[in-house]
Protein backbone atom coordinates (compact mmCIF):
# COMPACT_ATOMS: atom_id res chain seq x y z
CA UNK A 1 67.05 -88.77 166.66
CA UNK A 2 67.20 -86.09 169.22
CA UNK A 3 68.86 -82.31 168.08
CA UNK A 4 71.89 -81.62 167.73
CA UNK A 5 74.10 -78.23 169.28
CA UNK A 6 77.34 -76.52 169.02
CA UNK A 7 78.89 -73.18 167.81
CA UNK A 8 79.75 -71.35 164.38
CA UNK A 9 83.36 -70.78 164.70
CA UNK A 10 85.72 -70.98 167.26
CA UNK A 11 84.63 -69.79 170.66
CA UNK A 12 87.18 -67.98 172.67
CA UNK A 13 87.69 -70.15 174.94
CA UNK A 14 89.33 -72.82 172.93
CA UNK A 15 92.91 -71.84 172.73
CA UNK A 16 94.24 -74.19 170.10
CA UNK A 17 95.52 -72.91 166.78
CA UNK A 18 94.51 -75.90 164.59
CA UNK A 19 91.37 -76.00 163.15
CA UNK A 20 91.53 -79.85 162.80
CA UNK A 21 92.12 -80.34 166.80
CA UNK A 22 88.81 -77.89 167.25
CA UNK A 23 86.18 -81.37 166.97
CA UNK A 24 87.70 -83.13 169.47
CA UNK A 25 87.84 -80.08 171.87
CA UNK A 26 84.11 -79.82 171.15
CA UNK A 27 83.47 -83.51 171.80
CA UNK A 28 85.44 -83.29 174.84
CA UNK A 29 82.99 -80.50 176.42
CA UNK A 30 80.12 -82.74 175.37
CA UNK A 31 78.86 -81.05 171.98
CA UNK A 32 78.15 -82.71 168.82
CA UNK A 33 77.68 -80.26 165.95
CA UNK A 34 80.35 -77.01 164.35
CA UNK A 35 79.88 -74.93 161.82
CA UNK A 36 82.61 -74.08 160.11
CA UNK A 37 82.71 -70.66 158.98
CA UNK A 38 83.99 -69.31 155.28
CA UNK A 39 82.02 -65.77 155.51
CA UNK A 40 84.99 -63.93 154.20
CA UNK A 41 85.44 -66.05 151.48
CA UNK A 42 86.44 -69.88 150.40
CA UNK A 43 90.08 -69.49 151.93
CA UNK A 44 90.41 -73.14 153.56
CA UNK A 45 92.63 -75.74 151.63
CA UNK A 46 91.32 -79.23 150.82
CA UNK A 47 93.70 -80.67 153.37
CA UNK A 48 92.74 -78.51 155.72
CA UNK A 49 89.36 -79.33 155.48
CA UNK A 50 89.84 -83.31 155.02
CA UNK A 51 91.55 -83.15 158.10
CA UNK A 52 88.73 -81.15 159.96
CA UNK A 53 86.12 -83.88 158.35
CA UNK A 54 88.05 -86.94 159.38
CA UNK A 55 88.10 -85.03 163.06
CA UNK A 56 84.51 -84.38 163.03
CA UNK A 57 84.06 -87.76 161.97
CA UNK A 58 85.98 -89.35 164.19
CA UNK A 59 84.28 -87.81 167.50
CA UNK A 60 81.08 -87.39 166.29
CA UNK A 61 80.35 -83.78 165.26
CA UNK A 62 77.88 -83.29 162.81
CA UNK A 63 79.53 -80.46 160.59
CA UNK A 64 78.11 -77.64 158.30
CA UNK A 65 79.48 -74.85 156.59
CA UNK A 66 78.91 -70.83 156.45
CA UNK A 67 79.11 -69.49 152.98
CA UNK A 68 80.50 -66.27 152.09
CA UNK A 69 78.42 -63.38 153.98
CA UNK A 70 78.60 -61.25 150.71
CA UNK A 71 76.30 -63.85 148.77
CA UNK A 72 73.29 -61.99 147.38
CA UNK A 73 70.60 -64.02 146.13
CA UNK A 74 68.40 -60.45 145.10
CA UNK A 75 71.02 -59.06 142.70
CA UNK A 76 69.80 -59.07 139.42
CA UNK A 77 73.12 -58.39 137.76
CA UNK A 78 74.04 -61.01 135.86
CA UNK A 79 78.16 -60.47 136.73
CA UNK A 80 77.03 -60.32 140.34
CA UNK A 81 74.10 -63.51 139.99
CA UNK A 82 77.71 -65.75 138.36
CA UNK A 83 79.34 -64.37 141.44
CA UNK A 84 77.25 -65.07 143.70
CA UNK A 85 76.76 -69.06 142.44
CA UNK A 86 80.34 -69.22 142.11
CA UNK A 87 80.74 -68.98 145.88
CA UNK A 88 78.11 -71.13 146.44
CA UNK A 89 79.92 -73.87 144.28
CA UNK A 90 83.24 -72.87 146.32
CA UNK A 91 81.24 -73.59 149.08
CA UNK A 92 80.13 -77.13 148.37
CA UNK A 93 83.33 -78.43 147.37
CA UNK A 94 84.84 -77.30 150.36
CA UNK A 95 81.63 -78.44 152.29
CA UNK A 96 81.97 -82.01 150.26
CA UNK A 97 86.02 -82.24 151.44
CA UNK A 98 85.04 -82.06 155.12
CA UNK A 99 82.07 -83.99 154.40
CA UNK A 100 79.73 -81.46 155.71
CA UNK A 101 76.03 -82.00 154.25
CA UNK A 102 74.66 -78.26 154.60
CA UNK A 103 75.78 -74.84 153.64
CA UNK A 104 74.23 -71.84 155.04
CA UNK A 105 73.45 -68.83 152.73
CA UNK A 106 72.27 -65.35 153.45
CA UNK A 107 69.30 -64.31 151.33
CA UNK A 108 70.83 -60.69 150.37
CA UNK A 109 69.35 -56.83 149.91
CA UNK A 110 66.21 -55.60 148.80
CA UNK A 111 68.69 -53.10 146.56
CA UNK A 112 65.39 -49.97 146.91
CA UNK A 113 63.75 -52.90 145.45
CA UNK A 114 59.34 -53.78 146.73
CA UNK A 115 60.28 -57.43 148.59
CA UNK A 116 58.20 -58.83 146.03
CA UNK A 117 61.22 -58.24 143.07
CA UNK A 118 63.83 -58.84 145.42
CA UNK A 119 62.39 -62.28 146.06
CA UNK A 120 61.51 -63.63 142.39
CA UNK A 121 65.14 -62.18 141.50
CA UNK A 122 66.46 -64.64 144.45
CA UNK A 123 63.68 -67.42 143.94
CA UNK A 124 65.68 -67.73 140.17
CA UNK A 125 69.32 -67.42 141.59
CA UNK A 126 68.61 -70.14 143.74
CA UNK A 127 67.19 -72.32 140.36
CA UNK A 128 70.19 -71.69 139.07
CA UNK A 129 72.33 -72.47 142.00
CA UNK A 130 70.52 -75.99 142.24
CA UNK A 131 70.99 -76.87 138.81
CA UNK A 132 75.40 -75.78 138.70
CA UNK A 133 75.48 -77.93 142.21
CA UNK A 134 73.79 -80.85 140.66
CA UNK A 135 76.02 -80.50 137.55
CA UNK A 136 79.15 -80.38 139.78
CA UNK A 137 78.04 -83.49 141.90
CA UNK A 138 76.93 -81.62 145.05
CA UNK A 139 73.28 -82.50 144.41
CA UNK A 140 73.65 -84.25 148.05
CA UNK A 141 74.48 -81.16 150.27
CA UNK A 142 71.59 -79.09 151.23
CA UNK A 143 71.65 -75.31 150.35
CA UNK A 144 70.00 -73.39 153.70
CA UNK A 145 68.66 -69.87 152.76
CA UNK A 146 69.18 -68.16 156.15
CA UNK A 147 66.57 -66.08 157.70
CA UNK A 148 68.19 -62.45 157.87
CA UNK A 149 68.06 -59.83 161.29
CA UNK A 150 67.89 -56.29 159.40
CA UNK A 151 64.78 -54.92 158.10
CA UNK A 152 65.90 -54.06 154.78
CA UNK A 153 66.97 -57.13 154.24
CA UNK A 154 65.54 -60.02 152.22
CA UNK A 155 64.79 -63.25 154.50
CA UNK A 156 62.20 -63.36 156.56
CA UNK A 157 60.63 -66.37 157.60
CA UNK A 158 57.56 -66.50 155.47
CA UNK A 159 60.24 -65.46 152.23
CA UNK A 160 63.14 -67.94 153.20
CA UNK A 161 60.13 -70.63 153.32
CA UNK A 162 59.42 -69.89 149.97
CA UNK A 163 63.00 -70.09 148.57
CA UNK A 164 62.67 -73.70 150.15
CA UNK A 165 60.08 -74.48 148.23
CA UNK A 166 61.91 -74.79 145.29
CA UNK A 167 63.26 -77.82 145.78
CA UNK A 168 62.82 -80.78 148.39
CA UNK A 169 66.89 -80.76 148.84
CA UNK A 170 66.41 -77.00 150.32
CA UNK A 171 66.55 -76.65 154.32
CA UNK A 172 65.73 -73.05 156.09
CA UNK A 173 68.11 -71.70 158.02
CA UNK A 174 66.14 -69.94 160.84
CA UNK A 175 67.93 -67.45 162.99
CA UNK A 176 65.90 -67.38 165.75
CA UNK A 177 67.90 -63.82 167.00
CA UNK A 178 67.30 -62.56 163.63
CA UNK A 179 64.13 -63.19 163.33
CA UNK A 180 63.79 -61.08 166.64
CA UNK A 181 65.96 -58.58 165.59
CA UNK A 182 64.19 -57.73 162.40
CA UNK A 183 60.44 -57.75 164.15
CA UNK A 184 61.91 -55.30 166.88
CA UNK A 185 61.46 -58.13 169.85
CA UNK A 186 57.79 -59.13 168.90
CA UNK A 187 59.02 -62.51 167.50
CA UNK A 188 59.88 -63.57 171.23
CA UNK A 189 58.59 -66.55 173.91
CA UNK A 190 57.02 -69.40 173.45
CA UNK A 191 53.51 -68.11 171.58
CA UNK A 192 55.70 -66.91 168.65
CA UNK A 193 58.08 -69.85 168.71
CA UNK A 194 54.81 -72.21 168.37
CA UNK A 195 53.77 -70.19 165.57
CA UNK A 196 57.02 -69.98 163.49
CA UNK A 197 57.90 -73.60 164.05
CA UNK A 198 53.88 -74.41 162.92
CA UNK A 199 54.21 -72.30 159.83
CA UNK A 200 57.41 -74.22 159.20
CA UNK A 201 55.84 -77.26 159.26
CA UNK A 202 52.68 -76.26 157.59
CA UNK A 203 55.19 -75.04 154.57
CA UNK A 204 57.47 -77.87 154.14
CA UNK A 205 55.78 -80.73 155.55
CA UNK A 206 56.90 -82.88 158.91
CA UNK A 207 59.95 -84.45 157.66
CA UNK A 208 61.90 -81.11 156.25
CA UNK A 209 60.27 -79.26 159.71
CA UNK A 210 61.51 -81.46 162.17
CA UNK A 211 65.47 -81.50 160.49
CA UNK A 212 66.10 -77.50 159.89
CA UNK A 213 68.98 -75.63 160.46
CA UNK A 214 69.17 -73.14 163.04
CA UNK A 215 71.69 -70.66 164.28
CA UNK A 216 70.53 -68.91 167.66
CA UNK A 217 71.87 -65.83 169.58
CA UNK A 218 70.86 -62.76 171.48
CA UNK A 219 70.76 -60.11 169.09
CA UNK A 220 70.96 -56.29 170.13
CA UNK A 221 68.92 -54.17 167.58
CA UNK A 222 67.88 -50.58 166.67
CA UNK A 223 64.39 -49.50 166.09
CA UNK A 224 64.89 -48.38 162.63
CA UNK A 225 67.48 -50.54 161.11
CA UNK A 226 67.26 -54.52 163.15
CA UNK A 227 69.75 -56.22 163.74
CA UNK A 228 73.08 -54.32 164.98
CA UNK A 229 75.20 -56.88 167.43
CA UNK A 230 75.31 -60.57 168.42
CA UNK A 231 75.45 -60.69 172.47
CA UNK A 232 75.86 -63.29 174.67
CA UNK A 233 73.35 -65.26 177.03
CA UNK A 234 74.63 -63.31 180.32
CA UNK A 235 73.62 -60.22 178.66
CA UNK A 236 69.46 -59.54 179.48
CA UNK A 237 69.09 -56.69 177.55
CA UNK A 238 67.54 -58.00 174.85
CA UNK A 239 66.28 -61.47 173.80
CA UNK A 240 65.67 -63.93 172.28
CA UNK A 241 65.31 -66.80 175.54
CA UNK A 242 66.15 -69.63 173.77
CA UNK A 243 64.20 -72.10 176.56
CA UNK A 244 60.99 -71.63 174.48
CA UNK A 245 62.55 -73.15 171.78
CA UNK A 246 64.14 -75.80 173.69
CA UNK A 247 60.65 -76.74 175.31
CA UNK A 248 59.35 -76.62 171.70
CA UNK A 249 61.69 -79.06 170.30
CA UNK A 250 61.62 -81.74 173.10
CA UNK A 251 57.76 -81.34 173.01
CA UNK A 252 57.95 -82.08 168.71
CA UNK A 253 60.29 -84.93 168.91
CA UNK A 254 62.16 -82.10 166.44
CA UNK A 255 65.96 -83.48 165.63
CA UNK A 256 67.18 -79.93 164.13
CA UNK A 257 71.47 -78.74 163.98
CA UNK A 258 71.52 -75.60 166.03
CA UNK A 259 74.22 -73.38 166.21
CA UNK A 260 75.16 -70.83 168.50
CA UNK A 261 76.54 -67.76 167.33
CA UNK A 262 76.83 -66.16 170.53
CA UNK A 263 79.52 -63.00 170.60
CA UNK A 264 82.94 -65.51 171.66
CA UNK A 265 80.95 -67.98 174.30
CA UNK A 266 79.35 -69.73 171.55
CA UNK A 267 80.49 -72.96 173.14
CA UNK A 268 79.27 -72.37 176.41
CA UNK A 269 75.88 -71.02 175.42
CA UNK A 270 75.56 -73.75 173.03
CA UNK A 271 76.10 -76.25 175.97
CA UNK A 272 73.50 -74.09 177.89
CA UNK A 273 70.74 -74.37 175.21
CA UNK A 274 71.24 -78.77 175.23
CA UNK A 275 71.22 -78.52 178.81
CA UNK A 276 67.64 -77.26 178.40
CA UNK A 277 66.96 -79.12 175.18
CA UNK A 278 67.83 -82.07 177.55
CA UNK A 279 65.88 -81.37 180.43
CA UNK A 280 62.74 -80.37 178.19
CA UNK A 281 63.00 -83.69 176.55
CA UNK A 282 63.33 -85.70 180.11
CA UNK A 283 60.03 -83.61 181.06
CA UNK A 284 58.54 -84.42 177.66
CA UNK A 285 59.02 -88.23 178.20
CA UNK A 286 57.69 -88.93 181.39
């Protein structure tokens, strides 16, 4: 098993207009994984998404799915908490027509709330998320709590490690940019990349460690807020350098999805991070 790479979205390069010709395109630039991308809601139709699964299937894309951005796990209201597992359920079914196994979710909002409250509110959303999948037949698609880039947000690593906890069918989500982003640049190189991937692995055992979801970008933050921009890889600015990671991986024998979400060249930077993944793994096998 070796990782797998591609982009959330459609990068701007591709120029098509159908959504089901977008695997192919991706096969034929020598990527293997797409996530599709339903932040603004649950808008895509079952045929569209059969058609993007039989795609995917047929060149060998390994496909997940972006739930809506405006999930919050923290929110106590109990209109908001039937909201919020709604989408998730919208989510799976359109994750289970494409035949997509994971759907990312973002954590949500402290809400003036210590981190503490905010996660025990999420830590039972999430229960209760499990348990309507499982009664809708989705038990077999893992949820991903996403690791979140602004401060005052709920999700960092050592919180989105404990909403994984709950439940062995739970993957993390690590944003490697947010994760930088929200520790103003300290969680950057190959030290810190050794040390997040260990405390992943010391949290959810080998197996679950070595299979995680990842999305990875440069991310330009402010010093008071996090995360304010995705960037792309020719812009030096700010980090993260995704060739720790890459090193890291190859040097594991780690078979995670990562996604770019580079700002539009999300394909190319994607290709740019298994070019290194590749070459790390050469390295590592000599």
């Amino acid at each position: 098993m070796a990782a797998r790479f591609g982009p959330a979205g459609q990068a701007d390069n591709y120029k098509g207009k159908r959504s089901d010709l977008y695997p192919a395109w991706l096969a034929e630039r020598g990527l293997d994984a797409f996530e599709y991308q339903c932040g603004k809601g649950v808008r895509v139709s079952e045929e569209t998404a059969r058609a993007v699964g039989a795609a995917a299937r047929a060149h060998g894309i390994k496909l997940s799915l972006h739930a809506p951005y405006f999930i919050n796990l923290a929110n106590p209201d109990p209109e908001s908490r039937k909201k919020t597992i709604d989408y998730i359920l919208a989510s799976c079914q359109a994750a289970g027509w494409m035949g997509a196994d994971r759907i990312t979710i973002h954590t949500g909002a402290l809400m003036k709330r210590t981190r503490r409250e905010a996660l025990d509110i999420a830590r039972d959303t999430l229960r209760e998320a499990i348990r309507a999948c499982d009664g809708e037949g989705y038990g077999h698609i893992a949820l991903c709590p996403e690791t979140m880039g602004k401060i005052n947000q709920l999700g960092d690593l050592d919180e989105v490690l404990e909403l994984c906890q709950l439940d062995e069918r739970l993957l993390p989500c690590i944003d490697f940019g947010h994760l930088y982003a929200r520790s103003l640049g300290e969680l950057e190189g190959y030290e810190a990349t050794v040390r997040m991937l260990d405390r992943v692995e010391a949290q959810l055992g080998p197996d679950r460690a070595a299979r995680f979801h990842s999305h990875f970008s440069k991310i330009a933050f402010t010093p008071n807020g996090g995360e304010k921009l995705h960037l792309t890889f020719d812009q030096s600015d700010f980090g993260p350098d995704p060739l720790p990671l890459m090193e890291e991986l190859a040097r594991r024998g780690w078979s995670p999805t990562v996604i770019c979400e580079s700002a539009g060249t999300q394909d190319v930077d994607a290709l740019a991070m298994q070019a290194a993944y590749r070459r790390s793994l050469a390295d590592a096998q000599r």
